[in-house]
PDB file of N, CA and C in Angstrom:
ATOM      1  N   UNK A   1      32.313   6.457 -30.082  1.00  0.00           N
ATOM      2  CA  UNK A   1      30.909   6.286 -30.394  1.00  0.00           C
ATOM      3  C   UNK A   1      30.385   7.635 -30.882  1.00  0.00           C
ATOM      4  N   UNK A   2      29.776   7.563 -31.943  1.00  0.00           N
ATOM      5  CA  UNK A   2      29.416   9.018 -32.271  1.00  0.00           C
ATOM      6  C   UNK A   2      27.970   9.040 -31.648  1.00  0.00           C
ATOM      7  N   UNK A   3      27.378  10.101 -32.470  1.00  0.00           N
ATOM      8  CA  UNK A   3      25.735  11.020 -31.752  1.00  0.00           C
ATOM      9  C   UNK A   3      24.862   9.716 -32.050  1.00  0.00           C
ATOM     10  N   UNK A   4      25.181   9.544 -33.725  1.00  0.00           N
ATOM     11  CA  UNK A   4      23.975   8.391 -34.158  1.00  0.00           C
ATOM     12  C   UNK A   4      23.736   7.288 -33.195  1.00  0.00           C
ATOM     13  N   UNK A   5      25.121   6.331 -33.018  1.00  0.00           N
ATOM     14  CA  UNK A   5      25.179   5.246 -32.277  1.00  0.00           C
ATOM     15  C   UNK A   5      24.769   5.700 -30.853  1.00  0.00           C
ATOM     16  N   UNK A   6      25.413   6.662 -30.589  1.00  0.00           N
ATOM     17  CA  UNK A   6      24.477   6.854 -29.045  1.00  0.00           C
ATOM     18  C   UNK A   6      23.075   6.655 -29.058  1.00  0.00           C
ATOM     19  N   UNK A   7      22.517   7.362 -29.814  1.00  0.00           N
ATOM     20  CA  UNK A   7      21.230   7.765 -30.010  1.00  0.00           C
ATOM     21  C   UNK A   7      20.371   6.033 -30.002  1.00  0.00           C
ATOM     22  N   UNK A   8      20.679   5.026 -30.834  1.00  0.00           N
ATOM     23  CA  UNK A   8      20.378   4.063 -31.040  1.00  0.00           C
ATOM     24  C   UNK A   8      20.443   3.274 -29.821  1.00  0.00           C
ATOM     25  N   UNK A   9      21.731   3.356 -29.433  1.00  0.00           N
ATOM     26  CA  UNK A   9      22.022   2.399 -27.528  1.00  0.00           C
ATOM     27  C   UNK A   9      20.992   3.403 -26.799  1.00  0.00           C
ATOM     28  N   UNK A  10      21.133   4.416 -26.555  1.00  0.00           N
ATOM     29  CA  UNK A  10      19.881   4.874 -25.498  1.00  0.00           C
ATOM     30  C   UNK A  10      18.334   4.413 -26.386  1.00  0.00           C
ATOM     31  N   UNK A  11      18.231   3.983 -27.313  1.00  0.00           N
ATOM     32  CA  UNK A  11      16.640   4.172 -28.218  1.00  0.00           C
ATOM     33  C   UNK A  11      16.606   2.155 -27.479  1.00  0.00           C
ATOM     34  N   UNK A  12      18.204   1.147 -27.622  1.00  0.00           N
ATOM     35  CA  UNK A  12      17.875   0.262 -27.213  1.00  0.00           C
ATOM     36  C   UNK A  12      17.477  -0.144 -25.643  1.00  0.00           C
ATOM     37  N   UNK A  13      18.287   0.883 -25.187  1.00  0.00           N
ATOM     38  CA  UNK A  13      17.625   0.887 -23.387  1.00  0.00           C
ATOM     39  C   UNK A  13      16.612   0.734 -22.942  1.00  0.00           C
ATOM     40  N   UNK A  14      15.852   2.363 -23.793  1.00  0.00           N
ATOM     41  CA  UNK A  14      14.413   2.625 -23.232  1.00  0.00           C
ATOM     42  C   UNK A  14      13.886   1.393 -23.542  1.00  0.00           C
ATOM     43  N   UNK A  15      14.139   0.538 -24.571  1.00  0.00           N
ATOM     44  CA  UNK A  15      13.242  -0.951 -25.111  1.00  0.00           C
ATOM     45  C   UNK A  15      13.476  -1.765 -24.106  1.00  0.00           C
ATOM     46  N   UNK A  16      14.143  -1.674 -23.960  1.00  0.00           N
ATOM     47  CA  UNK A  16      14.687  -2.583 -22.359  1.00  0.00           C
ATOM     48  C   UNK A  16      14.118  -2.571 -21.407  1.00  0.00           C
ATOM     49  N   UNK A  17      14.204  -1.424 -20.862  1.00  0.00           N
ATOM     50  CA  UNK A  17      13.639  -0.849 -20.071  1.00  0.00           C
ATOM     51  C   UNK A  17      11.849  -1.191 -20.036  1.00  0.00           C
ATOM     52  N   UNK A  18      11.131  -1.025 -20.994  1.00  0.00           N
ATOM     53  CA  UNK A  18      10.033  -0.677 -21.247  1.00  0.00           C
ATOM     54  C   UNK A  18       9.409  -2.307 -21.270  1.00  0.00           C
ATOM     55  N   UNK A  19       9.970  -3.074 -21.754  1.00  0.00           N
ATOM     56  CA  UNK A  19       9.914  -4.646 -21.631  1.00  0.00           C
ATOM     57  C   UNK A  19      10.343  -5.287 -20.449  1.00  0.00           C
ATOM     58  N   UNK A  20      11.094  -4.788 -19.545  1.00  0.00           N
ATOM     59  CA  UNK A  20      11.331  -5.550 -18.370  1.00  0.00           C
ATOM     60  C   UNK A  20      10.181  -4.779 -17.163  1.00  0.00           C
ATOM     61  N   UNK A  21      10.070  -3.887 -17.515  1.00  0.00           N
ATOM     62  CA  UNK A  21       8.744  -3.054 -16.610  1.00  0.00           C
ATOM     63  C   UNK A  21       7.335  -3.999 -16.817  1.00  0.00           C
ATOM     64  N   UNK A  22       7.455  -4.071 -18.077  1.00  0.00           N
ATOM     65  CA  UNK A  22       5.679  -5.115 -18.401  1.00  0.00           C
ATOM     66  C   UNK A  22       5.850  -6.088 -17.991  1.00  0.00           C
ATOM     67  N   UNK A  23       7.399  -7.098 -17.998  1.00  0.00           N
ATOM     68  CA  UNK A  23       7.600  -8.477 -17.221  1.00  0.00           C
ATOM     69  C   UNK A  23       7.212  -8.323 -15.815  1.00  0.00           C
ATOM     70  N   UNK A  24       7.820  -7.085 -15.248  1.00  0.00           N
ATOM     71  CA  UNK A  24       7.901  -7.087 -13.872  1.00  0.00           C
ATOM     72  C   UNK A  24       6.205  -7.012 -13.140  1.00  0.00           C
ATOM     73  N   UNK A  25       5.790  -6.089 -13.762  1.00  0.00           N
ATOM     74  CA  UNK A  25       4.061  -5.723 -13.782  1.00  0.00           C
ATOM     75  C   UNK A  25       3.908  -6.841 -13.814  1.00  0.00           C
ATOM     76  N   UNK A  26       3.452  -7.776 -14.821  1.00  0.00           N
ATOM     77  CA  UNK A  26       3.013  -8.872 -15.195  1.00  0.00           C
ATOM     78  C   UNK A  26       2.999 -10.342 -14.278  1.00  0.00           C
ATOM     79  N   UNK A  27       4.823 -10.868 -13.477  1.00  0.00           N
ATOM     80  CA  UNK A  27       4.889 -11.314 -12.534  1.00  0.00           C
ATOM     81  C   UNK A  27       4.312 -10.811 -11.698  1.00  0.00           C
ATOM     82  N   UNK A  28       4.429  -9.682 -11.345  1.00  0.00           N
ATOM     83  CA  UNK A  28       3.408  -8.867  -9.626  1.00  0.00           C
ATOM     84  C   UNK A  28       1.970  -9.163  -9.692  1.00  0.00           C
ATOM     85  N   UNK A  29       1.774  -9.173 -10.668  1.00  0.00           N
ATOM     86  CA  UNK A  29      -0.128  -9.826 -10.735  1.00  0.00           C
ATOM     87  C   UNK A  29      -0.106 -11.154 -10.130  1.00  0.00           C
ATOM     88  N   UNK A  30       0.880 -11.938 -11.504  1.00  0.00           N
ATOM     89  CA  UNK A  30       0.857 -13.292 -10.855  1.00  0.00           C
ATOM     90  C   UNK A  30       0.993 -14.193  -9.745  1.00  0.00           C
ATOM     91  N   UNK A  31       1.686 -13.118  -8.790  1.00  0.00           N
ATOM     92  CA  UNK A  31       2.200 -13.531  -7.928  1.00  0.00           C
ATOM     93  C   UNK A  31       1.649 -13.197  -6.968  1.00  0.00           C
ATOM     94  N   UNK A  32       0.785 -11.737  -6.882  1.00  0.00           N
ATOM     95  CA  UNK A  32      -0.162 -11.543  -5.747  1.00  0.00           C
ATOM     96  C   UNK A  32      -1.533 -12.500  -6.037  1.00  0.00           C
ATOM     97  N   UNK A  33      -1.955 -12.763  -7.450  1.00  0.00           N
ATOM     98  CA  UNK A  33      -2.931 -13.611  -7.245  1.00  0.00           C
ATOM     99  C   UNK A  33      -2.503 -15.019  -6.831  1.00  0.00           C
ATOM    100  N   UNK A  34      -1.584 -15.611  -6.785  1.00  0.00           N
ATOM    101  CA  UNK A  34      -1.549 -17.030  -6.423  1.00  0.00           C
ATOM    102  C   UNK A  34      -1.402 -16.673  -4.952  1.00  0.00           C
ATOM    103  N   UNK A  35      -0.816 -15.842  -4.323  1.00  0.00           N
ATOM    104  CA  UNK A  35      -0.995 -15.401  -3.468  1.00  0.00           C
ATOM    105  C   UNK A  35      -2.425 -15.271  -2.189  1.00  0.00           C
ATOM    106  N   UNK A  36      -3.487 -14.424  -3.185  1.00  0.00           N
ATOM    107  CA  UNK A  36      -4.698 -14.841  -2.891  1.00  0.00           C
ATOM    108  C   UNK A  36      -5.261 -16.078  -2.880  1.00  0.00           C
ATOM    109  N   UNK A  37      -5.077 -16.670  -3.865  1.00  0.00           N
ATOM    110  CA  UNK A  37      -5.218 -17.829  -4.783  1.00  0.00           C
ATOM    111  C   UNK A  37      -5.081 -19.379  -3.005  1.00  0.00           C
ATOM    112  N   UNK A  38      -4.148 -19.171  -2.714  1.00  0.00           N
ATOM    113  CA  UNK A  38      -3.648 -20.057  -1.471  1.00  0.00           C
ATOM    114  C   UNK A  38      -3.758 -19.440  -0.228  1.00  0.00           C
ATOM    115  N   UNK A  39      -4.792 -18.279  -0.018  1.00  0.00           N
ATOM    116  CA  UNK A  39      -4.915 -18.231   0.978  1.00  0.00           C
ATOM    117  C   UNK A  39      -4.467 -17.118   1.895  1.00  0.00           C
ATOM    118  N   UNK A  40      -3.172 -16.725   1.235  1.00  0.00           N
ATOM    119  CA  UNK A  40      -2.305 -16.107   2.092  1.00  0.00           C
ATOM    120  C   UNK A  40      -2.768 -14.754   2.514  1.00  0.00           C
ATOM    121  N   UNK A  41      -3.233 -14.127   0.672  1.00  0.00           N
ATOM    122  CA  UNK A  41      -3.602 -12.690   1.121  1.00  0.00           C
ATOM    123  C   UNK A  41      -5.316 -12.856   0.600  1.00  0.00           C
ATOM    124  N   UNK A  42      -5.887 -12.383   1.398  1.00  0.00           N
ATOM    125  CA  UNK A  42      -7.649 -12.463   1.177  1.00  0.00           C
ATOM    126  C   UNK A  42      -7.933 -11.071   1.486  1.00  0.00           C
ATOM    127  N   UNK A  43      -8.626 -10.398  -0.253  1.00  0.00           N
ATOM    128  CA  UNK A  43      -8.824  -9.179   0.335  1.00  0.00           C
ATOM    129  C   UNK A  43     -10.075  -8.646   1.391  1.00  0.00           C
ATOM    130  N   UNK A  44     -10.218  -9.600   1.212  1.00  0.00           N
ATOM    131  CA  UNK A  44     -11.794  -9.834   2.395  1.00  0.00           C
ATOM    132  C   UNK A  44     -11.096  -9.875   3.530  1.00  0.00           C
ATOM    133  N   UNK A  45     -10.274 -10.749   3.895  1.00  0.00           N
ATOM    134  CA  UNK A  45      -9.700 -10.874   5.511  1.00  0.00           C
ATOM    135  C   UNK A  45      -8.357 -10.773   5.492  1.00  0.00           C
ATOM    136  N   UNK A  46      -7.326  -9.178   5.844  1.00  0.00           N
ATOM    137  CA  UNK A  46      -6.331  -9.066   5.656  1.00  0.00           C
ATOM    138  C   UNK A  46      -5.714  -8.462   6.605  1.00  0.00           C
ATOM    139  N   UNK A  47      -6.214  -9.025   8.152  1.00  0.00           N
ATOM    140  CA  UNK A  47      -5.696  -8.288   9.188  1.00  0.00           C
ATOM    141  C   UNK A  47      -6.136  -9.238   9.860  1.00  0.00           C
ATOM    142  N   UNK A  48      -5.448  -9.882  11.166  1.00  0.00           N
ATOM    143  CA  UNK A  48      -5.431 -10.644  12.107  1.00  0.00           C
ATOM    144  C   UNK A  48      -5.945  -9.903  13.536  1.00  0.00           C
ATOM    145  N   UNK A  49      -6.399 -10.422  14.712  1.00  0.00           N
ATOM    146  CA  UNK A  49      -6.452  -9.887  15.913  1.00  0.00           C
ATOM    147  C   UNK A  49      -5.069 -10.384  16.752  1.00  0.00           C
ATOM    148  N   UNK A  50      -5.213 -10.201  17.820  1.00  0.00           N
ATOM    149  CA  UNK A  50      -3.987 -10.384  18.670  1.00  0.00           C
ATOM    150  C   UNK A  50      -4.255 -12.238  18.893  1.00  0.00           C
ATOM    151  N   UNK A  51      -5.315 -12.599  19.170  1.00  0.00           N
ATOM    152  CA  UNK A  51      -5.772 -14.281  19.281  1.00  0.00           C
ATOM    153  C   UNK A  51      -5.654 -14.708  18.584  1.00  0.00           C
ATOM    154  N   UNK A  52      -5.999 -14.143  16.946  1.00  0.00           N
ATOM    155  CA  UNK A  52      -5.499 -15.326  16.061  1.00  0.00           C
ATOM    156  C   UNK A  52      -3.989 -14.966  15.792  1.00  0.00           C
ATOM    157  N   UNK A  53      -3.025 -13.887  15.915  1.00  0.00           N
ATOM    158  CA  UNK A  53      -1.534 -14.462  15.865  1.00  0.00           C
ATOM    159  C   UNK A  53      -1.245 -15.036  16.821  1.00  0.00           C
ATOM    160  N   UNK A  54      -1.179 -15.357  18.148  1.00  0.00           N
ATOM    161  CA  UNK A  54      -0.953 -15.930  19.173  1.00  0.00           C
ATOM    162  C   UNK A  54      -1.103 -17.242  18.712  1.00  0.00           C
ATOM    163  N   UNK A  55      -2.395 -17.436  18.317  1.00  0.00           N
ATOM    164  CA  UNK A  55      -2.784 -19.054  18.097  1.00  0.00           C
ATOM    165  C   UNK A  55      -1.837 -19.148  16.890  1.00  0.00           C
ATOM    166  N   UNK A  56      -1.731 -18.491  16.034  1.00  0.00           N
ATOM    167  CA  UNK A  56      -1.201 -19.123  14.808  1.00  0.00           C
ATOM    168  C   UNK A  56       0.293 -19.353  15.196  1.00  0.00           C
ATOM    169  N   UNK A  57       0.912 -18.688  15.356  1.00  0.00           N
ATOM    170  CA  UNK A  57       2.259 -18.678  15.919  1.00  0.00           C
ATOM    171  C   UNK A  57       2.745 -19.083  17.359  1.00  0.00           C
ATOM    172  N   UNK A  58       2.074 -19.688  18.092  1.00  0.00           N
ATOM    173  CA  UNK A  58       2.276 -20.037  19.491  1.00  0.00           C
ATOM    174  C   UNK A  58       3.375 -19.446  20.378  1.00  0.00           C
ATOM    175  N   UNK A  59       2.907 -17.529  20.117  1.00  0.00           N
ATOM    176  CA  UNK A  59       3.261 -17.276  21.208  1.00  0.00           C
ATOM    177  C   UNK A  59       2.565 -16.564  22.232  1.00  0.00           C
ATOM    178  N   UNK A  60       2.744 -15.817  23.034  1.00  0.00           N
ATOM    179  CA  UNK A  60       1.837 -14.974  24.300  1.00  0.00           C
ATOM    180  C   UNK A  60       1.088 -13.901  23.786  1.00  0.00           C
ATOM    181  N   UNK A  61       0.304 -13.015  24.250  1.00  0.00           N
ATOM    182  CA  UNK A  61      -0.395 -11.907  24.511  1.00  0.00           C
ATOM    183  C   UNK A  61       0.772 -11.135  24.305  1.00  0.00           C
ATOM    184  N   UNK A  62       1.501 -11.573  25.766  1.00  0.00           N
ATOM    185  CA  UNK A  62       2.566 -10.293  26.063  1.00  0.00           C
ATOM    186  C   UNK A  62       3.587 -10.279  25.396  1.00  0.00           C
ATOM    187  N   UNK A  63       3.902 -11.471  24.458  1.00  0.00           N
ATOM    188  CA  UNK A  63       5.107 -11.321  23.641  1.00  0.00           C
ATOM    189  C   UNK A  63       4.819 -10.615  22.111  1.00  0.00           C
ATOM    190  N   UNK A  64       3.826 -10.774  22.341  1.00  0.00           N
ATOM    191  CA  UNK A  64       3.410 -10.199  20.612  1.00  0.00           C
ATOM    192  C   UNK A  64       3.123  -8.363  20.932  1.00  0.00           C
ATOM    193  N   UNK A  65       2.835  -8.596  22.562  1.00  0.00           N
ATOM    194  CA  UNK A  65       2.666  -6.336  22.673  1.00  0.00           C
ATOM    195  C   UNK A  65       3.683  -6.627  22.717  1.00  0.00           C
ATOM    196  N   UNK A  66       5.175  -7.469  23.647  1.00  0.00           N
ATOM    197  CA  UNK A  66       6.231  -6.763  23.707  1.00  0.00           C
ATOM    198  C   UNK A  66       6.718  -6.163  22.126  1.00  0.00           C
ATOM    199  N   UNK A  67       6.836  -6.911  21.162  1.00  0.00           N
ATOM    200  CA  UNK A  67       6.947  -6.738  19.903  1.00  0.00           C
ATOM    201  C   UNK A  67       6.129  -5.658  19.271  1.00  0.00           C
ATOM    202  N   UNK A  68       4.931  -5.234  19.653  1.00  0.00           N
ATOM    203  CA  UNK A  68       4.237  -4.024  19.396  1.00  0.00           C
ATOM    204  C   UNK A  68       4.847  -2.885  19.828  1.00  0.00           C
ATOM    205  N   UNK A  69       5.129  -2.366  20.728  1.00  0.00           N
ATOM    206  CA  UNK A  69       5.795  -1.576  22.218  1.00  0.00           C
ATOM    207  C   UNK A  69       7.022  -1.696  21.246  1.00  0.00           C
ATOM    208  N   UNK A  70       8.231  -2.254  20.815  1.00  0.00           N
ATOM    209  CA  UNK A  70       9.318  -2.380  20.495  1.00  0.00           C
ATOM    210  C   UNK A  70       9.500  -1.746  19.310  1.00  0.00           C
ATOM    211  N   UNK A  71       8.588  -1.570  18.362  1.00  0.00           N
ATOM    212  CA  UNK A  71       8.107  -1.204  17.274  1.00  0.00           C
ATOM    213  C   UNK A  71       8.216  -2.536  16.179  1.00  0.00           C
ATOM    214  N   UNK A  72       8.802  -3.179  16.614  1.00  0.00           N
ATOM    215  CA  UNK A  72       8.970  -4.953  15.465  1.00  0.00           C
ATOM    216  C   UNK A  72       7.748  -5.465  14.438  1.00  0.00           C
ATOM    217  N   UNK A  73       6.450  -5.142  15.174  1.00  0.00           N
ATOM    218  CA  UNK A  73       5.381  -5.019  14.142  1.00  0.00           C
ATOM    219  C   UNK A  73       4.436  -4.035  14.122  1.00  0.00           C
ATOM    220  N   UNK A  74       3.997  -4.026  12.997  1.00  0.00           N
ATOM    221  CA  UNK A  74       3.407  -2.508  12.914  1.00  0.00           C
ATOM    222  C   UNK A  74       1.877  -3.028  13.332  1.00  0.00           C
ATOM    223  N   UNK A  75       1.010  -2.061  13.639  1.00  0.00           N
ATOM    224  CA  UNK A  75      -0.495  -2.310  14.405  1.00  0.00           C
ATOM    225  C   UNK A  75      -1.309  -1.334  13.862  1.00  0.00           C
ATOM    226  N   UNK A  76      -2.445  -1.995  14.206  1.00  0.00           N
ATOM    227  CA  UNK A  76      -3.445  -1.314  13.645  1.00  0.00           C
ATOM    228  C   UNK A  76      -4.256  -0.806  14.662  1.00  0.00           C
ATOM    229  N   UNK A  77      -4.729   0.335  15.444  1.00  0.00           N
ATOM    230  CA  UNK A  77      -5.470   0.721  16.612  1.00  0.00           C
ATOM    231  C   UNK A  77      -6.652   1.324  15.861  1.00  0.00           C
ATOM    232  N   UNK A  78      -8.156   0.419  16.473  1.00  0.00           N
ATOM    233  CA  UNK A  78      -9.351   1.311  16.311  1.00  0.00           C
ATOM    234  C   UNK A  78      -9.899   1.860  17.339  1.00  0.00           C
ATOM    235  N   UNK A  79      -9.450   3.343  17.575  1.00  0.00           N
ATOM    236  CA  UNK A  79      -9.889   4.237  18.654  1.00  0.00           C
ATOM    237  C   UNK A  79      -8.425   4.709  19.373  1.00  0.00           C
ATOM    238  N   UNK A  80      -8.854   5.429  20.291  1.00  0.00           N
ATOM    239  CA  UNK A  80      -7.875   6.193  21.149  1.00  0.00           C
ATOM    240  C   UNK A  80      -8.184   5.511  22.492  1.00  0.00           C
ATOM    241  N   UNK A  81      -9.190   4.488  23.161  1.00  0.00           N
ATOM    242  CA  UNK A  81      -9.908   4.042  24.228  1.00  0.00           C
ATOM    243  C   UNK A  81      -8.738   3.234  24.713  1.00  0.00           C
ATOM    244  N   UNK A  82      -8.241   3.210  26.226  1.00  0.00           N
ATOM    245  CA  UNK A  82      -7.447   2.010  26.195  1.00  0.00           C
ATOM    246  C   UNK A  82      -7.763   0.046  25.809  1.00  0.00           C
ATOM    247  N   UNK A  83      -8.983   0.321  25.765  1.00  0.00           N
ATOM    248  CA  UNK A  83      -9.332  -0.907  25.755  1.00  0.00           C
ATOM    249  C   UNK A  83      -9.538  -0.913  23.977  1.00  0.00           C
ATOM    250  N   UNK A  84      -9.431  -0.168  22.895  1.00  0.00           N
ATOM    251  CA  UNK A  84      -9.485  -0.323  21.345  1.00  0.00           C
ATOM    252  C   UNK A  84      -8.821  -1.665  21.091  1.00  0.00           C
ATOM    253  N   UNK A  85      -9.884  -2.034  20.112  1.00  0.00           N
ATOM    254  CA  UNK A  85      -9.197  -2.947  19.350  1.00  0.00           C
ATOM    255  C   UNK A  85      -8.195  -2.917  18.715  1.00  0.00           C
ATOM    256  N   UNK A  86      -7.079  -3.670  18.674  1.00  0.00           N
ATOM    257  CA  UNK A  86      -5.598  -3.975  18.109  1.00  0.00           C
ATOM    258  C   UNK A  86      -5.877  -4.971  16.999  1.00  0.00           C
ATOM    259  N   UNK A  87      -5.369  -4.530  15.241  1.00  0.00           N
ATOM    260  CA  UNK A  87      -5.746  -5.331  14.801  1.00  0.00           C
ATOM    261  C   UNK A  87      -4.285  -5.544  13.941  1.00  0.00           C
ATOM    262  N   UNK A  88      -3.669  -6.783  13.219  1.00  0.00           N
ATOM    263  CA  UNK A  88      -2.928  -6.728  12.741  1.00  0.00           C
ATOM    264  C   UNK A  88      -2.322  -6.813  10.842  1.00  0.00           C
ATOM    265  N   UNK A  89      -1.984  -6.186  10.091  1.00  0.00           N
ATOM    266  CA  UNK A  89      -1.929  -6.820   8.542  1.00  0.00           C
ATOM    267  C   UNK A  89      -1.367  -7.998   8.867  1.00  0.00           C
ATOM    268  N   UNK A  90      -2.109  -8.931   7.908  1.00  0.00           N
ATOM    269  CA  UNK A  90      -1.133 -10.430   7.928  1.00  0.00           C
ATOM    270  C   UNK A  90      -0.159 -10.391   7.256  1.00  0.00           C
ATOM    271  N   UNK A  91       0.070  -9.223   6.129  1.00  0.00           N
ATOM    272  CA  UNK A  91       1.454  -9.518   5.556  1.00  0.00           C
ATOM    273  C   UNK A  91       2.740  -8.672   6.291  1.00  0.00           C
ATOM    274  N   UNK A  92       2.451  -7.986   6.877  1.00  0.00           N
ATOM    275  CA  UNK A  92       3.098  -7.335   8.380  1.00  0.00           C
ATOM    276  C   UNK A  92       3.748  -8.407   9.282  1.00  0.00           C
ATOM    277  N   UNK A  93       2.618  -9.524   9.548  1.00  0.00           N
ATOM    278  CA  UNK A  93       2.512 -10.675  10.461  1.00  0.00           C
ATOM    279  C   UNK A  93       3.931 -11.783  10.026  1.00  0.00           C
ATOM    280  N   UNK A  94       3.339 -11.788   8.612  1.00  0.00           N
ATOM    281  CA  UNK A  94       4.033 -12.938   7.723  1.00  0.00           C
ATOM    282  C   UNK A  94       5.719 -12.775   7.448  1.00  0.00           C
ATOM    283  N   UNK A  95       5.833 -11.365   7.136  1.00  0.00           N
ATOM    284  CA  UNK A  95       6.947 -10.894   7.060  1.00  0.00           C
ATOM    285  C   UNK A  95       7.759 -10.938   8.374  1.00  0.00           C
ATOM    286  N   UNK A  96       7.540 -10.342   9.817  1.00  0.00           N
ATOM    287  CA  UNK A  96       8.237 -10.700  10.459  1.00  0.00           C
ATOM    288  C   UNK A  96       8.819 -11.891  10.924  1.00  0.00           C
ATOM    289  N   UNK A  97       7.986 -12.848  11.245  1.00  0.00           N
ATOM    290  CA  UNK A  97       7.983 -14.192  11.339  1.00  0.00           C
ATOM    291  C   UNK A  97       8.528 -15.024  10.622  1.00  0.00           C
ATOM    292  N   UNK A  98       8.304 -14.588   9.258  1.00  0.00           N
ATOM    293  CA  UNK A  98       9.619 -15.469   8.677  1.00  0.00           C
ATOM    294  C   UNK A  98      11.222 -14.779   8.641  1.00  0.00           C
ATOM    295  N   UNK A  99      11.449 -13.534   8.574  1.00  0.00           N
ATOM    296  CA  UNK A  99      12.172 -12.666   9.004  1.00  0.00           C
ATOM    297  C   UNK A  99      13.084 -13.290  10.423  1.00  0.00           C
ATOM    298  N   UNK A 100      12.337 -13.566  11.468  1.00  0.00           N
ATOM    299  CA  UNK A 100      12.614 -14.121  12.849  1.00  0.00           C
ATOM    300  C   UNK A 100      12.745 -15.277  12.705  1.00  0.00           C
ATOM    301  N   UNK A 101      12.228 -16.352  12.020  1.00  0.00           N
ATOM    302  CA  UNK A 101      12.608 -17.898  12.227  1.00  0.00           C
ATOM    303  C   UNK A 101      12.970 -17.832  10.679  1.00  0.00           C
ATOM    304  N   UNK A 102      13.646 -16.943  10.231  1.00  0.00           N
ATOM    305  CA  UNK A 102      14.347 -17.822   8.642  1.00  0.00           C
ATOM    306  C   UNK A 102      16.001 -17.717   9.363  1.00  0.00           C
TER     307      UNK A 102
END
């Protein structure tokens, strides 16, 4: 392969390259808005309390700190008080859970 032809295969890459980046962009919109779109992610309401995962997922108080405590889901603490509110991302939520029952 000489300089020219190189020159041309790397000139066809970057095109490659540069077109599968705008696809990829392009799906990621689509896909976080249908996303919103059904509910899942609301940028208005995008963090759960400890009651509504419990309820949603039917399990305990103490199984969802044990899982806090374990590090398994990540948390959200407002304050340093022991009694602060614990709040959770739902896509934090969503991810483990299907993660655990897939």
């Amino acid at each position: 392969m000489n300089s020219v032809e190189f020159r041309q295969l790397c000139q066809m890459i970057k095109a490659l390259e540069v077109s599968l980046n705008g696809k990829i962009d392009g799906f990621s919109r689509q896909f976080m808005g249908a996303l919103k779109g059904i509910g899942i992610l609301d940028p208005d309401k995008d963090t759960m309390t400890t009651a509504q995962v419990c309820a949603q997922y039917g399990i305990s108080a103490r199984q969802l700190y044990k899982y806090r405590e374990n590090g398994d889901i990540p948390y959200i603490k407002s304050g340093s008080s022991k009694n602060a509110k614990i709040m959770y991302r739902i896509a934090d939520i969503v991810e483990f859970f299907s993660v655990r029952n897939g």
